[in-house]
Protein backbone atom coordinates (compact mmCIF):
# COMPACT_ATOMS: atom_id res chain seq x y z
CA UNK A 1 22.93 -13.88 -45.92
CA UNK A 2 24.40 -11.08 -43.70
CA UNK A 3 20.27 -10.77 -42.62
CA UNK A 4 20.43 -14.10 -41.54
CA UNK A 5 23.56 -13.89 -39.94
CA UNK A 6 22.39 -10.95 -37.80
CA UNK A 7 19.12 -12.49 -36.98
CA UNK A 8 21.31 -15.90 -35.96
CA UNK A 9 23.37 -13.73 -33.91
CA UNK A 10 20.55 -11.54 -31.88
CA UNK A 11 18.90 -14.91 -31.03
CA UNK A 12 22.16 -16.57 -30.17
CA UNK A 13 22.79 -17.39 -25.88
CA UNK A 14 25.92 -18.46 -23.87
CA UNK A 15 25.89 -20.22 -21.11
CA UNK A 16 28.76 -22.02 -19.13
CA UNK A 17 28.15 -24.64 -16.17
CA UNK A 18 30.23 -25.84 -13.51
CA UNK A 19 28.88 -29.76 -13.89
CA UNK A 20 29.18 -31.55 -10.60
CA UNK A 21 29.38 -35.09 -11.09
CA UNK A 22 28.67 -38.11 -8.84
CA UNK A 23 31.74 -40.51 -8.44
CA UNK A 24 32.30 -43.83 -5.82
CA UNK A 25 34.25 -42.04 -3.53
CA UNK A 26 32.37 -39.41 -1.11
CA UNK A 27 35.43 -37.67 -0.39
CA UNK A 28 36.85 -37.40 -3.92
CA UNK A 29 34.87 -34.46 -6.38
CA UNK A 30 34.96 -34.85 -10.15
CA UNK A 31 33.68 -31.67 -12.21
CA UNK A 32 33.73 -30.17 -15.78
CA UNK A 33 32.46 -27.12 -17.50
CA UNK A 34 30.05 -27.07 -20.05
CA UNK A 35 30.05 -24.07 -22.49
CA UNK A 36 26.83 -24.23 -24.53
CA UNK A 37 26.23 -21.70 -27.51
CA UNK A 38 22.52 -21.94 -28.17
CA UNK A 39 20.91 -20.83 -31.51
CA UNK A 40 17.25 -21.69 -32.74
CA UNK A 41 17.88 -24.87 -33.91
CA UNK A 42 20.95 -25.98 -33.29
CA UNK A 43 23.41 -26.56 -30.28
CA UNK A 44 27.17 -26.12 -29.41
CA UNK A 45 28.96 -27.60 -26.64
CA UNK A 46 32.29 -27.20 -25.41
CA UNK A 47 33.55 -29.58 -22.46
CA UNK A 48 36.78 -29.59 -20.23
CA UNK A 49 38.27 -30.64 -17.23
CA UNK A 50 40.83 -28.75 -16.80
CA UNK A 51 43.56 -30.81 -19.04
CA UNK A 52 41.22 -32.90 -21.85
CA UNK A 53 38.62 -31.18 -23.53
CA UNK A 54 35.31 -32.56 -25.24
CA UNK A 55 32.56 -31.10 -28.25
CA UNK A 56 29.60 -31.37 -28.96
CA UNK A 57 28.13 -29.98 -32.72
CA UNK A 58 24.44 -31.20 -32.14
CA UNK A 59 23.33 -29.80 -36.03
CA UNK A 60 19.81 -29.00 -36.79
CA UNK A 61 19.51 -32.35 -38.85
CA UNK A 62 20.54 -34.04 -35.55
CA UNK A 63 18.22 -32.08 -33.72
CA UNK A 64 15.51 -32.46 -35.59
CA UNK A 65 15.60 -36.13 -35.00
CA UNK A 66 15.85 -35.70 -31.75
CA UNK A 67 13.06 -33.75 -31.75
CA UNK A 68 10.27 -35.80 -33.35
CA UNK A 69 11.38 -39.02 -31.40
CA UNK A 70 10.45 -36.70 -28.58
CA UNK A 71 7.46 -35.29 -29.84
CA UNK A 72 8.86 -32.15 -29.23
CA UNK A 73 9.20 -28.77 -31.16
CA UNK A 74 12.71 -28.24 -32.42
CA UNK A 75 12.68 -24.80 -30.45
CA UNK A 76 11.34 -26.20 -27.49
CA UNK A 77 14.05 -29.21 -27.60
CA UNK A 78 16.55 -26.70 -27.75
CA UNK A 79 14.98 -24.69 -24.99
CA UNK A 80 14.70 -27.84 -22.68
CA UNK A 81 18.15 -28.98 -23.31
CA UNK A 82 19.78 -24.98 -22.54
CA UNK A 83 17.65 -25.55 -19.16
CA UNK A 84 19.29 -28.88 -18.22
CA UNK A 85 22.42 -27.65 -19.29
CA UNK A 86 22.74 -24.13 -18.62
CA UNK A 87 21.97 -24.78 -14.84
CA UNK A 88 22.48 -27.77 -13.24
CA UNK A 89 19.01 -28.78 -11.48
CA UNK A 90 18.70 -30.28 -8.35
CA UNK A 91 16.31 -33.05 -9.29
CA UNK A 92 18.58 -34.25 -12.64
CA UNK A 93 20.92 -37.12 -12.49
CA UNK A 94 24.10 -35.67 -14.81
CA UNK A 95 26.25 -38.16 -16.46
CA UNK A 96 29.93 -37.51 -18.20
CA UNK A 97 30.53 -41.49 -18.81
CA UNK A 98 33.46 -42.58 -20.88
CA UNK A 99 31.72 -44.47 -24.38
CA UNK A 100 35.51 -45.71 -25.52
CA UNK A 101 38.30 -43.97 -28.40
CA UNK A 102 38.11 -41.45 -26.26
CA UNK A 103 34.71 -40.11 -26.38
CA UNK A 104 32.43 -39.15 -23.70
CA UNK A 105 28.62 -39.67 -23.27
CA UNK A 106 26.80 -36.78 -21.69
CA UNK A 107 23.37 -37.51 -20.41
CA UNK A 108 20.99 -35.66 -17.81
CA UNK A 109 17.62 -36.86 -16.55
CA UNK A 110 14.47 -35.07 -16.14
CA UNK A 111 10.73 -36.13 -15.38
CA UNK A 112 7.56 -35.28 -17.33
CA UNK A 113 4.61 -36.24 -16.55
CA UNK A 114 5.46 -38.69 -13.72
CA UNK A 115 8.16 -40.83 -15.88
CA UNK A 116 11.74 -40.39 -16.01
CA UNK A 117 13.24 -39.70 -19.34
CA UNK A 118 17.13 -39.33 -20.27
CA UNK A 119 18.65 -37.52 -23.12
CA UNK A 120 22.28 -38.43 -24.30
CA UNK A 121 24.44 -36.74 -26.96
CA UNK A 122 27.58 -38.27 -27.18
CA UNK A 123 31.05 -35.92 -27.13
CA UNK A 124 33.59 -36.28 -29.64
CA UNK A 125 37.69 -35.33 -28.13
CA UNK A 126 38.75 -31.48 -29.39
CA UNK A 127 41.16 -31.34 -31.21
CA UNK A 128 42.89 -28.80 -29.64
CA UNK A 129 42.30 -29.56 -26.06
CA UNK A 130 43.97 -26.21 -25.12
CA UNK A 131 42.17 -24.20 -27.20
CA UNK A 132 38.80 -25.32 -26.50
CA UNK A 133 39.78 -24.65 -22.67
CA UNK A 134 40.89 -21.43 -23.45
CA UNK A 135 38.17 -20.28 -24.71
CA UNK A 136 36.04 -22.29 -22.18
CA UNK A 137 38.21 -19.52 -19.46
CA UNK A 138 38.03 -16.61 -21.80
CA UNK A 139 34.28 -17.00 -21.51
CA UNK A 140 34.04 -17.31 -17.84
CA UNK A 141 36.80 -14.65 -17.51
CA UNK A 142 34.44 -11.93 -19.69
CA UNK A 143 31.71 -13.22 -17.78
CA UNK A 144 33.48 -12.31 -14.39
CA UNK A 145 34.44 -9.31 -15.70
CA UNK A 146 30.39 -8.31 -17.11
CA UNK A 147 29.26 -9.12 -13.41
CA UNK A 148 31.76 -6.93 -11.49
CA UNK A 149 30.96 -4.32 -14.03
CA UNK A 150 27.35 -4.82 -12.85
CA UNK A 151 28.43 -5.01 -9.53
CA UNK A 152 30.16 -1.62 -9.55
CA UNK A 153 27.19 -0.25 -11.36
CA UNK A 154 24.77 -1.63 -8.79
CA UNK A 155 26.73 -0.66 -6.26
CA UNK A 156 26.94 3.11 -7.14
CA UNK A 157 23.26 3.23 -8.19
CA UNK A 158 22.75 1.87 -4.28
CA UNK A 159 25.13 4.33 -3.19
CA UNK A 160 23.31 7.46 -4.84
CA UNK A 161 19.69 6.18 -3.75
CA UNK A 162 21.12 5.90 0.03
CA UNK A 163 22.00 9.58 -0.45
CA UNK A 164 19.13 10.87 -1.87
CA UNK A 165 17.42 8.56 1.01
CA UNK A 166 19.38 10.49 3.64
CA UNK A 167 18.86 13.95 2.00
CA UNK A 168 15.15 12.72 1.92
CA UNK A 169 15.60 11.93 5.45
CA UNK A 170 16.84 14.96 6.60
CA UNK A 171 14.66 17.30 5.06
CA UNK A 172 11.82 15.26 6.45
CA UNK A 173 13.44 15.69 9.51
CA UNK A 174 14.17 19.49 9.14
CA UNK A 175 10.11 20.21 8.54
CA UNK A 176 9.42 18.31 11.20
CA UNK A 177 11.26 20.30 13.26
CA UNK A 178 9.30 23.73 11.79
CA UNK A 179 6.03 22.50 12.20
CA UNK A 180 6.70 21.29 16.13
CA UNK A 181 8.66 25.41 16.14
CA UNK A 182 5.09 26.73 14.24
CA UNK A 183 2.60 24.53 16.44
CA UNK A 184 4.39 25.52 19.34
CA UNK A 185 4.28 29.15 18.69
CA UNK A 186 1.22 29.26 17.38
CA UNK A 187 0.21 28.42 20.66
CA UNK A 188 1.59 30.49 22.68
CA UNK A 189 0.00 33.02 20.66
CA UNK A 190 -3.33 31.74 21.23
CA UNK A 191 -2.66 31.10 24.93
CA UNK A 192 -1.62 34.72 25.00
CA UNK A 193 -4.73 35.98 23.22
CA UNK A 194 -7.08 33.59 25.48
CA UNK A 195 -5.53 34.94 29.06
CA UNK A 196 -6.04 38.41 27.67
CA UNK A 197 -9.94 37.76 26.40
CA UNK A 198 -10.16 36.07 30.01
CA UNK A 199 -8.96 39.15 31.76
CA UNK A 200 -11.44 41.45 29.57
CA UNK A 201 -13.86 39.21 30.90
CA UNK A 202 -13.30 39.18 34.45
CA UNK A 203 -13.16 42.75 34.15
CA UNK A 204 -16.68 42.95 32.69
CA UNK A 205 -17.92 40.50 35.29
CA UNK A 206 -16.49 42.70 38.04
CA UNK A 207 -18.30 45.63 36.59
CA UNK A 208 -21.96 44.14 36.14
CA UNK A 209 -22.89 43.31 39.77
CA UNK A 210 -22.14 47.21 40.72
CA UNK A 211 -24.92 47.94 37.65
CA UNK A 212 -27.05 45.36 38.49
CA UNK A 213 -27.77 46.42 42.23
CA UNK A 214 -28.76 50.60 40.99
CA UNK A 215 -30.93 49.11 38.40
CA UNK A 216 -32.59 46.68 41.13
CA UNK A 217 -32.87 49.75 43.71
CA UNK A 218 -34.50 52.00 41.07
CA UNK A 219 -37.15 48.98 40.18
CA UNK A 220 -37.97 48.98 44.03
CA UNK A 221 -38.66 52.57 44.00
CA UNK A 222 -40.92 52.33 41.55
CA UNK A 223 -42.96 49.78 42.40
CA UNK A 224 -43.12 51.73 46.07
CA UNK A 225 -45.11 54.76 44.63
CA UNK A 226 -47.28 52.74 42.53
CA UNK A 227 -48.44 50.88 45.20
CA UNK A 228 -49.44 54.02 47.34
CA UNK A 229 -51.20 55.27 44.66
CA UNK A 230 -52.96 52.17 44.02
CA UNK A 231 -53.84 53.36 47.31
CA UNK A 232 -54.98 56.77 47.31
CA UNK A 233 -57.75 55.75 44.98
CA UNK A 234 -59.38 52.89 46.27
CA UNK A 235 -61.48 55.03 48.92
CA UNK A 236 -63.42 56.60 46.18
CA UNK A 237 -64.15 53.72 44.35
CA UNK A 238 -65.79 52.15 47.05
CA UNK A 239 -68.23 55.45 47.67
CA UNK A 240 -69.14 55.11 43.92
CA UNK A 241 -70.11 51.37 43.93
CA UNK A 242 -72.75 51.88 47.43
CA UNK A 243 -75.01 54.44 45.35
CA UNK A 244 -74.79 51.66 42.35
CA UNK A 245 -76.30 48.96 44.84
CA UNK A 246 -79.30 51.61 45.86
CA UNK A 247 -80.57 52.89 42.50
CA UNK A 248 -81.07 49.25 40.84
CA UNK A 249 -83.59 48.88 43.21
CA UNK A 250 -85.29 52.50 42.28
CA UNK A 251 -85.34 51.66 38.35
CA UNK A 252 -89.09 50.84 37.55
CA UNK A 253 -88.08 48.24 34.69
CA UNK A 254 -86.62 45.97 37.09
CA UNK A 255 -89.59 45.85 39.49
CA UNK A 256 -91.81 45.43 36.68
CA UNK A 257 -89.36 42.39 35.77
CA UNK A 258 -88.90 41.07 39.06
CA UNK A 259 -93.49 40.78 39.10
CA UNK A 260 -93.75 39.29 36.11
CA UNK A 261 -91.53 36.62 37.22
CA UNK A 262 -93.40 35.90 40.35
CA UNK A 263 -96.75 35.52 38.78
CA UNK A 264 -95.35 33.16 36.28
CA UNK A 265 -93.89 31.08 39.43
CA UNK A 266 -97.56 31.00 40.49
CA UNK A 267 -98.90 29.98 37.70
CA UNK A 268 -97.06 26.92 37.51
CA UNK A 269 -98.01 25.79 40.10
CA UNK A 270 -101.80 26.18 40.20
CA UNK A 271 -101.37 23.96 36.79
CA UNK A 272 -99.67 21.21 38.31
């Protein structure tokens, strides 16, 4: 039993609903609450105005009926009903009509599958009217006081990320600052380096043309006394190609050569 009871009680849900309800007259407003205690299978609800109150023990016999006249699940009756009931929907038409000795009808629309269908449970009067809207408050009040606890909570949870945001920030900030310090003395360096590579080089520069005109001067010197002795010999070997020209003619082996090829020439032409 006590298993049951705990599993009841982890599956149990609360809601409460501030009911708006249509009347005749635009200017005058006409609401209740609606405290529903879901379980499973069952439903309870709890209904006041303010100065009556209203209930609503829907048992899981009743539901049940409900149910298969629906074609529904029992769970997903129950589910469908919490939806209608634990937030009032913009496309529902809500009902809180009085069905005589003091009982109330409660009834909601809802459309599925293109046809509008209406549920009704009908609301027997408390017996304790103050009771049932004190506890109806006490709910709402616990409620009120669960949010601002989760408001405060939020709130410092916000409160600690925007810090560690703005120590984020600044520390982004602060090595931003270094690298633009490092970049810009890093250059500096290198500009420093480059003017002083530059001046090396201009210095080498100024230096080479001074080299450059010896080494052409000692080239032209050179090719000076080469040329006169180019020169100096050229006289000799002209006397030593004459005597050359004369003796070919002297050699017997070439006069011998030179007849034989003139008596061939006439024979030739005797044949023709």
């Amino acid at each position: 039993m006590e298993e049951d009871a705990a599993v009841s009680s982890s599956f149990t849900r609360h809601t409460c609903l501030k009911l708006d309800l249509p009347v005749e007259d635009p200017k005058a407003k006409d609401a209740v609450f609606v405290k529903g205690t879901w379980f499973p299978s069952r439903f309870d609800l709890a209904i006041s105005d303010g100065l009556d109150a209203w209930t609503c023990h829907a048992s899981e016999a009743e539901v049940r009926l409900r149910a298969e006249q629906w074609d529904l699940p029992v769970a997903e009756y129950v589910v469908l009903a919490e939806h209608y009931l634990g937030f009032q929907q913009p496309g529902s038409k809500y009902g809180f009509e009085d069905a005589g000795n003091g009982q109330r009808r409660l009834s909601w629309t809802f459309d599925k599958q293109g046809t509008t269908l209406e549920w009704r449970w009908k609301c027997q009067p408390s017996p304790n009217n103050k009771q049932t809207t004190a506890g109806i408050l006490d709910f709402l009040m616990d409620a009120n006081i669960r949010l601002s606890e989760e408001v405060v909570r939020k709130t410092q949870s916000y409160q600690k990320l925007k810090s560690e945001a703005e120590k984020c920030l600044l520390q982004s900030e602060r090595f931003s600052n270094e690298k633009v310090e490092f970049e810009s003395a890093a250059y500096t360096k290198f500009v420093t380096i480059l003017n002083s590579k530059k001046a090396k080089l201009r210095e080498l520069r100024d230096r080479i043309p001074k080299n450059g005109t010896a080494g052409k001067d000692l080239k032209e010197d050179d090719s000076t006394d080469r040329a006169e002795s180019f020169d100096e010999g050229s006289d000799d070997e002209i006397v030593k190609a004459e005597p050359a020209e004369e003796t070919a003619g002297d050699l017997p082996g070439l006069s011998e050569a030179a007849a034989s090829s003139g008596g061939l020439r006439a024979r030739r032409r005797t044949r023709k």
